[in-house]
N, C-alpha and C. Protein backbone atom coordinates (compact mmCIF):
# COMPACT_ATOMS: atom_id res chain seq x y z
N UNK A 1 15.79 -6.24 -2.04
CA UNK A 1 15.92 -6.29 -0.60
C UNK A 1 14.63 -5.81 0.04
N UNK A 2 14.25 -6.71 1.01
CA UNK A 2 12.89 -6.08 1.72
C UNK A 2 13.41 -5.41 2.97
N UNK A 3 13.07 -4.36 3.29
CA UNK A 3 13.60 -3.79 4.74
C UNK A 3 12.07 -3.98 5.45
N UNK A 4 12.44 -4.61 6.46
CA UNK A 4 11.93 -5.10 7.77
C UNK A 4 10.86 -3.85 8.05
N UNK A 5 9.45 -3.95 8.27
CA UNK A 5 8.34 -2.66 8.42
C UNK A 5 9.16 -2.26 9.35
N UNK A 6 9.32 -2.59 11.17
CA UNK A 6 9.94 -2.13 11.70
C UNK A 6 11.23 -0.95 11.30
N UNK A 7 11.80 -1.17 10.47
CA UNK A 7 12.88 -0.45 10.44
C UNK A 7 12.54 0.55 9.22
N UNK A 8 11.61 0.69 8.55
CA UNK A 8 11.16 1.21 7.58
C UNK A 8 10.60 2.85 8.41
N UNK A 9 11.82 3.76 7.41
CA UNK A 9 11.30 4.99 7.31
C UNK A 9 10.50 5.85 6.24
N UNK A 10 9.35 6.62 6.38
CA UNK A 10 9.08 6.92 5.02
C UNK A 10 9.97 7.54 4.28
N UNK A 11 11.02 8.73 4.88
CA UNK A 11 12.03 9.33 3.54
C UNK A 11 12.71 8.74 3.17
N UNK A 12 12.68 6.73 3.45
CA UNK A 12 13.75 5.89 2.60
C UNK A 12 12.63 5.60 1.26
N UNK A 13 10.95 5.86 1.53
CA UNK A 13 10.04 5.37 0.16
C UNK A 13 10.05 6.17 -0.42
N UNK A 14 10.12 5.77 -2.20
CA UNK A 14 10.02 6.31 -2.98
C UNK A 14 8.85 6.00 -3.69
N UNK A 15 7.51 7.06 -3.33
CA UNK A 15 6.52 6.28 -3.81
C UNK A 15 6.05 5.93 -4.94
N UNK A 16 6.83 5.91 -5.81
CA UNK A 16 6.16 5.38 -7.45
C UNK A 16 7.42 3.80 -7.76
N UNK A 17 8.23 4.20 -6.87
CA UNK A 17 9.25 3.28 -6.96
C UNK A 17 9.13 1.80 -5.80
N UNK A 18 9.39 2.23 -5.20
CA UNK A 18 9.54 1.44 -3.14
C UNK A 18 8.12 0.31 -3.99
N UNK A 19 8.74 -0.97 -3.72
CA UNK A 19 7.70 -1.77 -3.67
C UNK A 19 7.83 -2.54 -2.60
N UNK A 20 6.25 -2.59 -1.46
CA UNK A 20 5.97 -2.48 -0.31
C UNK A 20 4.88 -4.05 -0.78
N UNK A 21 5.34 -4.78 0.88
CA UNK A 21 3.82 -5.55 0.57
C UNK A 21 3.01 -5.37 1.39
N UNK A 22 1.83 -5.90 1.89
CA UNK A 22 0.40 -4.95 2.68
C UNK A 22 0.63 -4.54 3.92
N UNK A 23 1.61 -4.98 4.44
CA UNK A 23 1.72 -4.61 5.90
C UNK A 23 2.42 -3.21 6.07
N UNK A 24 3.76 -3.51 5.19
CA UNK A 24 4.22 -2.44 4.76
C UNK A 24 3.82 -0.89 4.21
N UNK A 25 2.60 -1.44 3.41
CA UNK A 25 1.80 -0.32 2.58
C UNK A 25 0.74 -0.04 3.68
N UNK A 26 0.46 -0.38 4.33
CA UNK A 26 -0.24 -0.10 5.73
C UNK A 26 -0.15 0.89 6.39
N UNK A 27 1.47 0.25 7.14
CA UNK A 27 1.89 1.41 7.86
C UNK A 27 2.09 2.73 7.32
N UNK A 28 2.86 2.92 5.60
CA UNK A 28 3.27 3.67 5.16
C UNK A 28 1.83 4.78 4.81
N UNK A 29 0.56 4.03 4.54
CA UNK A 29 -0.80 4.78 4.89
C UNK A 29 -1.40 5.60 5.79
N UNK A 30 -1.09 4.70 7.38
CA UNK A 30 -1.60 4.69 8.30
C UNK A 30 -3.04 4.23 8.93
N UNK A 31 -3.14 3.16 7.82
CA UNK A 31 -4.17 2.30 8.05
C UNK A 31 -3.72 0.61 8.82
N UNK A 32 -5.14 0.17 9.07
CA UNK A 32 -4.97 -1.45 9.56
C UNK A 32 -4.81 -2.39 8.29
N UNK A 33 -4.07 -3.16 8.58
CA UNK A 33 -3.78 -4.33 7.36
C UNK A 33 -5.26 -4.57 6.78
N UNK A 34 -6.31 -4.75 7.49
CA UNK A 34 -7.45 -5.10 7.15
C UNK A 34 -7.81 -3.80 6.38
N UNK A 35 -7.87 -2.80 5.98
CA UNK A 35 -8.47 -1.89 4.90
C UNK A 35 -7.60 -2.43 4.08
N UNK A 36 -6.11 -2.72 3.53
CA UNK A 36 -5.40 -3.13 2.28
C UNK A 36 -6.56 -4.58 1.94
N UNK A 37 -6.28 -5.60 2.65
CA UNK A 37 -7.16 -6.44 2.40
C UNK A 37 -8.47 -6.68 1.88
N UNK A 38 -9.35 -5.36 2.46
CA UNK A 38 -10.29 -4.79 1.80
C UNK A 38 -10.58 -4.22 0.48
N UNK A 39 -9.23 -3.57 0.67
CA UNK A 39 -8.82 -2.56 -0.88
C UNK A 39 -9.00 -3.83 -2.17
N UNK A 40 -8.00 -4.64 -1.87
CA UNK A 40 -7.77 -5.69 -2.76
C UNK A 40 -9.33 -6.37 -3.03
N UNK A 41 -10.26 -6.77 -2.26
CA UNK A 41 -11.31 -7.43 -2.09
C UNK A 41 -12.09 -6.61 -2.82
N UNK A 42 -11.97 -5.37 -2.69
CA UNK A 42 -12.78 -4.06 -4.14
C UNK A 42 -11.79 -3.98 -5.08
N UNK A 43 -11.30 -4.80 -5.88
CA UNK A 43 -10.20 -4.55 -6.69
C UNK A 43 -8.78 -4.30 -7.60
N UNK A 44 -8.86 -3.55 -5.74
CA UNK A 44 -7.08 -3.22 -5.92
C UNK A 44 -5.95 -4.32 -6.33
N UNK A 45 -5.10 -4.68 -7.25
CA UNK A 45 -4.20 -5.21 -7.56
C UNK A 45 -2.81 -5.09 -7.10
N UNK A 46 -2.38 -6.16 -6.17
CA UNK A 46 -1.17 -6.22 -5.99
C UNK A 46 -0.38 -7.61 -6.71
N UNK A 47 0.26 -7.22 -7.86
CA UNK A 47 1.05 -7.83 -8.15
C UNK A 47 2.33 -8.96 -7.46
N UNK A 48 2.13 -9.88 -7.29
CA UNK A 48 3.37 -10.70 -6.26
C UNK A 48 3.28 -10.52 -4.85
N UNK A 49 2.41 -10.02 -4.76
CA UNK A 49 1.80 -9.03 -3.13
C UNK A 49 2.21 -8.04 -2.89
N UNK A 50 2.85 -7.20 -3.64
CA UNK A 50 3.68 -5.79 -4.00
C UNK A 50 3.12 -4.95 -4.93
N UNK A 51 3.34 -3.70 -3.91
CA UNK A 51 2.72 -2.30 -5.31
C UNK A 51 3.31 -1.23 -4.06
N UNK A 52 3.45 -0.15 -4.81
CA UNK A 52 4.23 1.34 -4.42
C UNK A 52 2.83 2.11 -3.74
N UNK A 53 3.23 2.80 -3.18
CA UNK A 53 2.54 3.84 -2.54
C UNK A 53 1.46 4.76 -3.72
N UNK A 54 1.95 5.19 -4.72
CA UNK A 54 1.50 5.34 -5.86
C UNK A 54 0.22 4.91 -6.23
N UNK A 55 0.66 3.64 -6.56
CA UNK A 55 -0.45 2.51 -7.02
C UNK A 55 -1.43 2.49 -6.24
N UNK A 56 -1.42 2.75 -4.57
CA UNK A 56 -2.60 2.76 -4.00
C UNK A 56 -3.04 3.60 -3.84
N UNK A 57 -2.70 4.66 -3.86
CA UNK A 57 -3.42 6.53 -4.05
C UNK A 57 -3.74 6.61 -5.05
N UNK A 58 -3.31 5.94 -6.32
CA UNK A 58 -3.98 6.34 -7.75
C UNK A 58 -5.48 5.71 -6.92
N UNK A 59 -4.89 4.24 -7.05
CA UNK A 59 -6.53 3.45 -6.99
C UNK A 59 -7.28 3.79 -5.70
N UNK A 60 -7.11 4.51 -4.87
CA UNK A 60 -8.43 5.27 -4.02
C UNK A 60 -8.67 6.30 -4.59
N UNK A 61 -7.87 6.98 -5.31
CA UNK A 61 -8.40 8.35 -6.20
C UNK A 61 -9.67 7.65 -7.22
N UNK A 62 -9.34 6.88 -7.87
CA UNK A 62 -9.68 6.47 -8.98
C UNK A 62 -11.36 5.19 -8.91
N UNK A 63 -11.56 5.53 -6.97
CA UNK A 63 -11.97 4.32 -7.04
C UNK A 63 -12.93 5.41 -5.43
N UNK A 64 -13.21 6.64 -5.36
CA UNK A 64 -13.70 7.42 -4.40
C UNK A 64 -15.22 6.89 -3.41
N UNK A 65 -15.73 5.78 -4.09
CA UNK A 65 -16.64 5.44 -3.22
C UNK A 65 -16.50 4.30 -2.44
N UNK A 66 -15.09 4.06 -2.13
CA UNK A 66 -14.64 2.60 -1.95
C UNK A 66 -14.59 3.50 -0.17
N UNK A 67 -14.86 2.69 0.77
CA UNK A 67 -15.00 3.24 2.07
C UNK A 67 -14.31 2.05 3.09
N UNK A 68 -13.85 2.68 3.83
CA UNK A 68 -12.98 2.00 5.26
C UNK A 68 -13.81 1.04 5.48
């Protein structure tokens, strides 16, 4: 089930779990769709257009010179 960004609270994500797609993982950041887009464009992998909150804090940890 995808819940609607709109209606999306963070204490419903579970971040290693909750699979979010970029708009979603956006908000749940507090970034513009365009840095995910970016992210991906340096790398980042979203599977099916989906990845957890997790997955994208590993890969900015893992990835520290990657810039807004």
């Amino acid at each position: 089930m995808v819940i609607p960004t709109h209606q999306m609270k963070t204490q419903e994500i579970i971040p290693s779990i909750t699979l979010l797609n970029a708009t979603q993982l956006a908000n749940i950041l507090g970034v513009n769709n365009n840095y995910i887009t970016r992210m991906k464009q340096g790398g980042f992998v979203m599977p099916g257009g989906r990845c957890t909150v997790e997955d994208a804090l590993q890969w900015r940890k893992a990835n520290p010179k990657y810039s807004r």
